[in-house]
Protein backbone atom coordinates (compact mmCIF):
# COMPACT_ATOMS: atom_id res chain seq x y z
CA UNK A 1 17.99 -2.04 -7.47
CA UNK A 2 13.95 -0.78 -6.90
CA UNK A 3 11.75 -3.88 -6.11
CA UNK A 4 8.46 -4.15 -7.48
CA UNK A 5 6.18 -6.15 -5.23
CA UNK A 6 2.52 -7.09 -3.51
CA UNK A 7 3.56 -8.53 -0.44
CA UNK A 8 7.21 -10.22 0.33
CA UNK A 9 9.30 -10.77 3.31
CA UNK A 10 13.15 -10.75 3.58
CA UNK A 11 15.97 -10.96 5.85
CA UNK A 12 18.66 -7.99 5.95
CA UNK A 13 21.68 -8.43 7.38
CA UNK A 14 23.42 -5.31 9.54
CA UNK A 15 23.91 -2.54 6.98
CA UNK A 16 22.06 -4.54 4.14
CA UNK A 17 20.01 -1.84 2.11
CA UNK A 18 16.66 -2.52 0.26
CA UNK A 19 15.09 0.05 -1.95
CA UNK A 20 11.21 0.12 -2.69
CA UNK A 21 9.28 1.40 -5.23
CA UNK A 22 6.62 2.31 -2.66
CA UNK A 23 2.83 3.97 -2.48
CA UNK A 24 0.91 5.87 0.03
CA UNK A 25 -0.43 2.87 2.15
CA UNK A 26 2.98 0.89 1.86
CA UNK A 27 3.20 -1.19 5.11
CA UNK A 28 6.95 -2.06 6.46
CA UNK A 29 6.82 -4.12 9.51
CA UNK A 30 9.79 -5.39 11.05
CA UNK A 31 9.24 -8.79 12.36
CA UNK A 32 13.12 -9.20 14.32
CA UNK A 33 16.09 -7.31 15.16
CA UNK A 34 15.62 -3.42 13.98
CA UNK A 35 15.27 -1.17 10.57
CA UNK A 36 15.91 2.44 9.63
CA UNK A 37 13.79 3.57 6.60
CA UNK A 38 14.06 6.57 4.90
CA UNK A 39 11.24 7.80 2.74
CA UNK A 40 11.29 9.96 -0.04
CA UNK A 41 10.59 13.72 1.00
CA UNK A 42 9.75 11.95 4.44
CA UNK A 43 11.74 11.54 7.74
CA UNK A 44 13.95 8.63 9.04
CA UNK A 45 12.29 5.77 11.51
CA UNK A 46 13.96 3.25 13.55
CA UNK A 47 11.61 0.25 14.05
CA UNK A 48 12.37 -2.50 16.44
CA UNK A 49 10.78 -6.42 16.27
CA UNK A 50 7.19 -5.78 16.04
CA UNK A 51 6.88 -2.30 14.73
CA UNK A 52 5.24 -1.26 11.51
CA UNK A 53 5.12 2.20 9.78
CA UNK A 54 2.84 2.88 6.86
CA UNK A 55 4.36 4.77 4.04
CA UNK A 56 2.59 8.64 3.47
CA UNK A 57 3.90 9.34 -0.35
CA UNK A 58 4.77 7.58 -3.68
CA UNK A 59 8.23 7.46 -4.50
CA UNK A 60 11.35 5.68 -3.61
CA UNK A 61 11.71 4.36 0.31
CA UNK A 62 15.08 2.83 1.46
CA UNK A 63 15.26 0.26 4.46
CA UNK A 64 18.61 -0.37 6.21
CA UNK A 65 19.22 -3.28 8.63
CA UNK A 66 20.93 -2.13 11.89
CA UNK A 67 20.61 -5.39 13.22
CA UNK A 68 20.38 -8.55 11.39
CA UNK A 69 16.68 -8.11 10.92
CA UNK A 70 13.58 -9.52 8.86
CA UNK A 71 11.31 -7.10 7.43
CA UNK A 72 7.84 -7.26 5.61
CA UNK A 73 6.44 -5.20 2.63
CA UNK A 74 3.08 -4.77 1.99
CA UNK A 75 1.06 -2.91 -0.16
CA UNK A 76 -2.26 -2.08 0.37
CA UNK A 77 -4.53 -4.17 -2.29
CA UNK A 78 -6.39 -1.77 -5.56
CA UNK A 79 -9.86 -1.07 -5.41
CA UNK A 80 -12.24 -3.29 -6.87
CA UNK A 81 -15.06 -2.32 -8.95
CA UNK A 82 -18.15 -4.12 -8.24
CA UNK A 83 -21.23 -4.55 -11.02
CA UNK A 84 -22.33 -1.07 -9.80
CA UNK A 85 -19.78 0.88 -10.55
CA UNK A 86 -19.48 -0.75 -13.72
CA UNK A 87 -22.98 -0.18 -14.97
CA UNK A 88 -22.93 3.38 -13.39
CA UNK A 89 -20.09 4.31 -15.75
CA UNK A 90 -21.84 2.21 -18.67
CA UNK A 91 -24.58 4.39 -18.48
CA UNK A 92 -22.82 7.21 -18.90
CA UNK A 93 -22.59 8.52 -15.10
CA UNK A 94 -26.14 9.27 -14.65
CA UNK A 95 -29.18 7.30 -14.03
CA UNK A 96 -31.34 5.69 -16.63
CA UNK A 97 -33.72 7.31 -18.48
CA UNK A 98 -37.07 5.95 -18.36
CA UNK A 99 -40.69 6.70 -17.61
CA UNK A 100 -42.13 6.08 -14.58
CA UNK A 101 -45.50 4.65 -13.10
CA UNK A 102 -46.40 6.38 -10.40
CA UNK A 103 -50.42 5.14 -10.50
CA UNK A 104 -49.03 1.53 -10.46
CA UNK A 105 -47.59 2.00 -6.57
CA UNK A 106 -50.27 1.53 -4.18
């Protein structure tokens, strides 16, 4: 079963699998015993307590417990759009349109 997710933790016992839906950024950090993850069109890793490996590609990654082990999953947060960027885009991408002044400075 694929897991959809922010952030969660979860314990794996030996040989336990978990398959991720994951996304460039992913973060999987083992936090005790040790892991093997395999991402998709990726390599293998072993991580031991206190390792992390961030995720390079979209697509499926599967995490194995080799020993009874705790993992954590996070993904890295979206992108906010501040006021900015919204008005930017409400005016169409370019900059208002407007006379200028120029005796008034000074």
């Amino acid at each position: 079963m694929l897991h959809d997710f922010i952030e969660f933790e979860r314990r794996l016992e030996r040989a336990e699998v978990l398959s991720l839906r994951s996304i460039d950024g992913t973060v999987i950090e083992c936090l005790s015993g040790s892991l093997w993850l395999t991402e998709q069109g990726g390599d293998d890793h072993w991580l031991a307590a206190g390792e992390r490996y961030v995720l390079h590609g979209n697509g499926c990654t599967v995490v194995e417990g080799l020993a009874n082990a705790e993992v954590r999953v996070v993904k890295p947060a979206a992108p906010t759009v501040g006021w900015f960027t919204r008005l930017w885009h409400e005016l169409g991408g370019r900059p208002a349109q407007r006379e200028c002044d120029c005796t008034a400075v000074g």
